[in-house]
N, C-alpha and C. Protein backbone atom coordinates (compact mmCIF):
# COMPACT_ATOMS: atom_id res chain seq x y z
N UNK A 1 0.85 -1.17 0.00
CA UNK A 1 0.00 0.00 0.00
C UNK A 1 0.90 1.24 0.00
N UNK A 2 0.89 2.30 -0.88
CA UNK A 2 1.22 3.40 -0.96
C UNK A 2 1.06 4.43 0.00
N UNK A 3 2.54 4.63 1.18
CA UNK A 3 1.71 5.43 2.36
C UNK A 3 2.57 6.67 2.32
N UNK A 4 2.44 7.58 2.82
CA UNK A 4 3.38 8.89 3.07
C UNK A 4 3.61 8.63 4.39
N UNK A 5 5.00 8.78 4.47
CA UNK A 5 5.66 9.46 6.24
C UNK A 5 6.25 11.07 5.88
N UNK A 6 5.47 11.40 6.69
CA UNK A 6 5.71 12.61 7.84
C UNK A 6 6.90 12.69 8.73
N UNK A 7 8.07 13.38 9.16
CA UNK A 7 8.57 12.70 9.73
C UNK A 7 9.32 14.46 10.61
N UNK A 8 8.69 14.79 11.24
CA UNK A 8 9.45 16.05 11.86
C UNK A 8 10.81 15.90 12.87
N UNK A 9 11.72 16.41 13.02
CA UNK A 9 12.42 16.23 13.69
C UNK A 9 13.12 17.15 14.91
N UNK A 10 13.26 16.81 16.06
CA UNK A 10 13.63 17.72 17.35
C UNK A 10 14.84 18.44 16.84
N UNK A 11 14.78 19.88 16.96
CA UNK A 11 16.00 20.62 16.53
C UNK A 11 17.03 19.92 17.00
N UNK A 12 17.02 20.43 18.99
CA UNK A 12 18.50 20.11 19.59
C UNK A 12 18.89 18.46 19.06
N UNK A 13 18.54 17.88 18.98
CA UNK A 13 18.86 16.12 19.44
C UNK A 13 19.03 16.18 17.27
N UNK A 14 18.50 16.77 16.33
CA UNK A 14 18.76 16.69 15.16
C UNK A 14 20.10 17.62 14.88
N UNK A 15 20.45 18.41 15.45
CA UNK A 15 21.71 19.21 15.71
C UNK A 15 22.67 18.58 15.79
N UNK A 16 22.69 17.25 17.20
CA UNK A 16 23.54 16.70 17.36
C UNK A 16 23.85 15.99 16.55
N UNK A 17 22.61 15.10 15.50
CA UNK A 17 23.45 14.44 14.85
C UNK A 17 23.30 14.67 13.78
N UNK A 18 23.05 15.90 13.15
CA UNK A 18 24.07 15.90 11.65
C UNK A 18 24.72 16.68 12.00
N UNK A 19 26.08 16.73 13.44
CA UNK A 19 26.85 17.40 13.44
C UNK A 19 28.10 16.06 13.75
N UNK A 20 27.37 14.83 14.04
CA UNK A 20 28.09 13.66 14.03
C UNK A 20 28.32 12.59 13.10
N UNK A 21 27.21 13.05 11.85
CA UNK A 21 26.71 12.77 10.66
C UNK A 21 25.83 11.15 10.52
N UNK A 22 25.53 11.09 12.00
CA UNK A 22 24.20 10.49 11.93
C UNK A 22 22.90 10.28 11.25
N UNK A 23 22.79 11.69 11.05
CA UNK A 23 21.16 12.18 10.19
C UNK A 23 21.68 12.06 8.81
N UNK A 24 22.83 11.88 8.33
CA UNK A 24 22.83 11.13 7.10
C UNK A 24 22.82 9.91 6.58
N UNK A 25 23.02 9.73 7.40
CA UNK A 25 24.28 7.80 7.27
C UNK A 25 22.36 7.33 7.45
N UNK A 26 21.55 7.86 8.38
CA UNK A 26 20.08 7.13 8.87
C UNK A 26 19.28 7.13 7.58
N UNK A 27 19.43 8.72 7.24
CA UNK A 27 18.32 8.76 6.31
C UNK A 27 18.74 7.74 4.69
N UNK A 28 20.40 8.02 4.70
CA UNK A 28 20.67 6.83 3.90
C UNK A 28 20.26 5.62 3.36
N UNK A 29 20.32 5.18 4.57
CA UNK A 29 19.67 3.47 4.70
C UNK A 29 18.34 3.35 4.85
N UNK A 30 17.86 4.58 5.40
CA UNK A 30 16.01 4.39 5.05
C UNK A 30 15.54 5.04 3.70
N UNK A 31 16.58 5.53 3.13
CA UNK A 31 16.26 5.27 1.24
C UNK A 31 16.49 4.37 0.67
N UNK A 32 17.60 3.60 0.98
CA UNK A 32 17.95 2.17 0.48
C UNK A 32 16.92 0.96 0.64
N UNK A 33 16.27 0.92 2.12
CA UNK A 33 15.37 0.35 2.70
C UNK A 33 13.97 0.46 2.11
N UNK A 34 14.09 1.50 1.91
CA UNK A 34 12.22 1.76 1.25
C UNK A 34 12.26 1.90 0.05
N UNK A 35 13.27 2.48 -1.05
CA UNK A 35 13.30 2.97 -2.26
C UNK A 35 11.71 3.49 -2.50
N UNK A 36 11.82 4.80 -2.25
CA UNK A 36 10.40 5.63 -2.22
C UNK A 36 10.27 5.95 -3.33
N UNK A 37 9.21 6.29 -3.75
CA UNK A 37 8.38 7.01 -5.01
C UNK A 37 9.00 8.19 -4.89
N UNK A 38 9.04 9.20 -4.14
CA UNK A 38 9.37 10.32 -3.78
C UNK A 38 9.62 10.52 -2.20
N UNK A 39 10.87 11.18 -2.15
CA UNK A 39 11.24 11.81 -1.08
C UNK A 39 11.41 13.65 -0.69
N UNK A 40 11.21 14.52 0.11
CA UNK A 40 11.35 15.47 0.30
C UNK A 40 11.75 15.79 1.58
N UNK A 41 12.77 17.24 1.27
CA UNK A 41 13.15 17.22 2.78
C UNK A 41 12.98 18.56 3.03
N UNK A 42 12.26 19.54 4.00
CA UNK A 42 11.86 20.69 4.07
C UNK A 42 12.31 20.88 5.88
N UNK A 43 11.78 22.52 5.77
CA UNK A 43 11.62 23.03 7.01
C UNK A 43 10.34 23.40 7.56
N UNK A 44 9.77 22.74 8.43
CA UNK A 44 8.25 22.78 8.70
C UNK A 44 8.31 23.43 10.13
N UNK A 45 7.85 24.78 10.00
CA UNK A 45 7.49 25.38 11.13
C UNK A 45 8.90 25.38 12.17
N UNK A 46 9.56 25.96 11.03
CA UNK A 46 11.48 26.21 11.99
C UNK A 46 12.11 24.49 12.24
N UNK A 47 11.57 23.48 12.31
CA UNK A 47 12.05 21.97 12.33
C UNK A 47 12.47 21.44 10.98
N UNK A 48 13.45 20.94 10.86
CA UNK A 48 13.48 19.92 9.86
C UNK A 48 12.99 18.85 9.85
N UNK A 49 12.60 18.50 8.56
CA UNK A 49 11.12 17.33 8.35
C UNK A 49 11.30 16.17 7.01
N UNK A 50 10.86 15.44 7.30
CA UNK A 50 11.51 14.67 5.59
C UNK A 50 9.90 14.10 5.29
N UNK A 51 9.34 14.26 4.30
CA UNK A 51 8.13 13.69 3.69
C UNK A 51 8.83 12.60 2.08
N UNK A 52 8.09 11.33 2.63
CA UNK A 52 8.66 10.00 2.06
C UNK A 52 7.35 9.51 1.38
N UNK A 53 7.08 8.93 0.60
CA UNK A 53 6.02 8.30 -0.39
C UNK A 53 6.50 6.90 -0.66
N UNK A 54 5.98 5.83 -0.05
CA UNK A 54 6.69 4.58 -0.59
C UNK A 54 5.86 3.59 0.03
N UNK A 55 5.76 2.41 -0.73
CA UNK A 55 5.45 1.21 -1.25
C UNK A 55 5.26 0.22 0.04
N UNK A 56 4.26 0.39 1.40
CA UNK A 56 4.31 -0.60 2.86
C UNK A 56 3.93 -2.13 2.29
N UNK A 57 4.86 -2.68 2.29
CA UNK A 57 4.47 -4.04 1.94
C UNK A 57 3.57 -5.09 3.01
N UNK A 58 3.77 -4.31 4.14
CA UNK A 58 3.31 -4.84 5.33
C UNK A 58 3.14 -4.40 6.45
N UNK A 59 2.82 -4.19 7.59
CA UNK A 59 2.19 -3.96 8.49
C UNK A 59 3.12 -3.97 9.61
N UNK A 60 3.83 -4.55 9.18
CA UNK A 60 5.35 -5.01 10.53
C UNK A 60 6.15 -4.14 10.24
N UNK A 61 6.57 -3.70 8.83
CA UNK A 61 7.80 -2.25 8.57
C UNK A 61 7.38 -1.39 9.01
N UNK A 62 6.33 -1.09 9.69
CA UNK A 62 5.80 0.17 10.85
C UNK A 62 7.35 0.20 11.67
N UNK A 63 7.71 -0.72 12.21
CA UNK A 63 8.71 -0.37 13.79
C UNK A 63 9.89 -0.41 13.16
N UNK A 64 10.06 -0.77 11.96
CA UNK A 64 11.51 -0.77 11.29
C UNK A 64 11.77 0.41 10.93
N UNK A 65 10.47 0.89 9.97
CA UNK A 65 10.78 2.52 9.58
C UNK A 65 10.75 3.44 10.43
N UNK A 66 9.79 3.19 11.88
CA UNK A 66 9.72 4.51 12.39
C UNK A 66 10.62 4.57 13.84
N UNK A 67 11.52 3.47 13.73
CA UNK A 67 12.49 3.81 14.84
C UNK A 67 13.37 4.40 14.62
N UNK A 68 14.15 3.98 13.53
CA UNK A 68 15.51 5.15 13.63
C UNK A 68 14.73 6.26 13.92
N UNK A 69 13.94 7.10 12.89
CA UNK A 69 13.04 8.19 13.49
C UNK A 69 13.64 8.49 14.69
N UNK A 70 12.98 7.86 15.27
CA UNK A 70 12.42 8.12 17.01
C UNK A 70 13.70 7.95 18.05
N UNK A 71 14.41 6.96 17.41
CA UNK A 71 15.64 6.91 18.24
C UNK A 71 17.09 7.81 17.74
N UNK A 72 16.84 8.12 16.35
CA UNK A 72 18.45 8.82 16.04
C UNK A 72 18.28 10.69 15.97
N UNK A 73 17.00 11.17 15.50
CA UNK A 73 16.49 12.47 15.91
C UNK A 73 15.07 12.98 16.28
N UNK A 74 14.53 12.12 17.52
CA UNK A 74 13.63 12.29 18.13
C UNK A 74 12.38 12.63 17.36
N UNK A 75 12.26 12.39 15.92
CA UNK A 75 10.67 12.42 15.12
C UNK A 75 9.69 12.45 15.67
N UNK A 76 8.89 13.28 15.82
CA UNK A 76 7.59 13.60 15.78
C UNK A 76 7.12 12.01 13.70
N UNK A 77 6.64 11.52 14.46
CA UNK A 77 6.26 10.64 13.17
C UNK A 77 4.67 10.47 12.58
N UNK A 78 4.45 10.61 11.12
CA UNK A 78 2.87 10.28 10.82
C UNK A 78 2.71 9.80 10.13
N UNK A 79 2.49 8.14 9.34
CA UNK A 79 2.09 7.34 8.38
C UNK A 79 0.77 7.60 7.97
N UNK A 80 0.35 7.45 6.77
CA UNK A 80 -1.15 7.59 6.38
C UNK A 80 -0.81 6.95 5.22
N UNK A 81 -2.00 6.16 4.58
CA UNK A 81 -2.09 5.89 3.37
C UNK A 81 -2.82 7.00 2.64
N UNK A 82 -1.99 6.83 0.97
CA UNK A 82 -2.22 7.95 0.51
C UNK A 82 -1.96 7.36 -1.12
N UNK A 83 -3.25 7.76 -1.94
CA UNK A 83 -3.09 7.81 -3.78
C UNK A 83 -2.03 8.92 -4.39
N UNK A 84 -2.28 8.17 -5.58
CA UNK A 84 -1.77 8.73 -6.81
C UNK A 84 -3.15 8.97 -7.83
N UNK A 85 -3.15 10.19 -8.88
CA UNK A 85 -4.14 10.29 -9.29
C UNK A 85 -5.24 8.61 -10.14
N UNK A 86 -4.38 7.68 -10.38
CA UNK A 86 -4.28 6.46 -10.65
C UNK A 86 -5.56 5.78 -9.62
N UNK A 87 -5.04 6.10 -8.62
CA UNK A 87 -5.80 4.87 -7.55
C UNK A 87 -7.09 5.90 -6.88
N UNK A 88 -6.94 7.14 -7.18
CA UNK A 88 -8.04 8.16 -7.15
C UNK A 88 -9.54 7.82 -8.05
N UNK A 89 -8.86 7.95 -9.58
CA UNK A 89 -9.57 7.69 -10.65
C UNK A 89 -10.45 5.94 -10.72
N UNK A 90 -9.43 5.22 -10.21
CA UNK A 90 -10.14 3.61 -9.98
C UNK A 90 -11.15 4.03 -8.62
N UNK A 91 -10.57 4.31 -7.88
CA UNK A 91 -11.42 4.34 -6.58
C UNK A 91 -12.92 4.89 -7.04
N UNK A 92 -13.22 5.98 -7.61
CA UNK A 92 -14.16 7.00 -8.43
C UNK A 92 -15.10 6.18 -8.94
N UNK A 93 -14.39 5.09 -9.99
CA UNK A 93 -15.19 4.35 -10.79
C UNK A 93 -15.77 3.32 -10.16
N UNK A 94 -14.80 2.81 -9.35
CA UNK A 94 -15.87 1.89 -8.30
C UNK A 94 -17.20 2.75 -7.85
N UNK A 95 -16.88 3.56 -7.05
CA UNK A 95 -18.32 4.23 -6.63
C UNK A 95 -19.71 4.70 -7.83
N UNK A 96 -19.34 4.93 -9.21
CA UNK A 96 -19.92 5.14 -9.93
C UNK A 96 -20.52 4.03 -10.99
N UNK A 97 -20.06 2.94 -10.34
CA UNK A 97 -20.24 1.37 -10.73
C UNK A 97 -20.01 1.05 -12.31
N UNK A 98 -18.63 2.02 -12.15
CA UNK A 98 -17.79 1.00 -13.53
C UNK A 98 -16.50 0.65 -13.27
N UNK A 99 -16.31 -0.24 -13.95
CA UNK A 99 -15.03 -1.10 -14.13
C UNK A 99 -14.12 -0.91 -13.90
């Protein structure tokens, strides 16, 4: 299922580590790990934040993806499933009872 993470991060404790180069080496391997549709990395409300689009094969990569999060720069974290205009347009036609 196609979900977006949200992924805000605590200034001080994100300070520390892309000053130890932690917050790279992490986010690294959770691109390697997920190979996302799209990734973005912004400043949300003075925090740095990374918004990810990618492919949950399952229900269990919940605690895989959202620990580094939580353990290497204290994330504020939010999964949701989420379309593409694709699964919008099918969804539509179901309700309008075509094919």
């Amino acid at each position: 299922m196609r979900m977006m993470l949200r992924a805000t991060m605590d200034t001080a404790l994100a300070n520390e580590q892309v000053r130890s180069g932690q917050v790279e080496s992490m986010l690294r391997q959770m691109m390697e790990q997920l190979q996302p549709e799209a990734a973005y990395f912004v400043a949300e409300e003075g925090r740095r934040a990374a918004v990810v689009v990618f492919d949950m094969q399952d229900p269990s990569q919940v605690p895989v993806v959202c620990e580094p999060l939580f353990l290497t720069v204290g994330a504020e974290v939010t999964l949701q499933p989420c379309m593409d205009m694709e699964d919008l347009r099918r969804g539509l036609a179901v309700l309008a009872g075509r094919p």
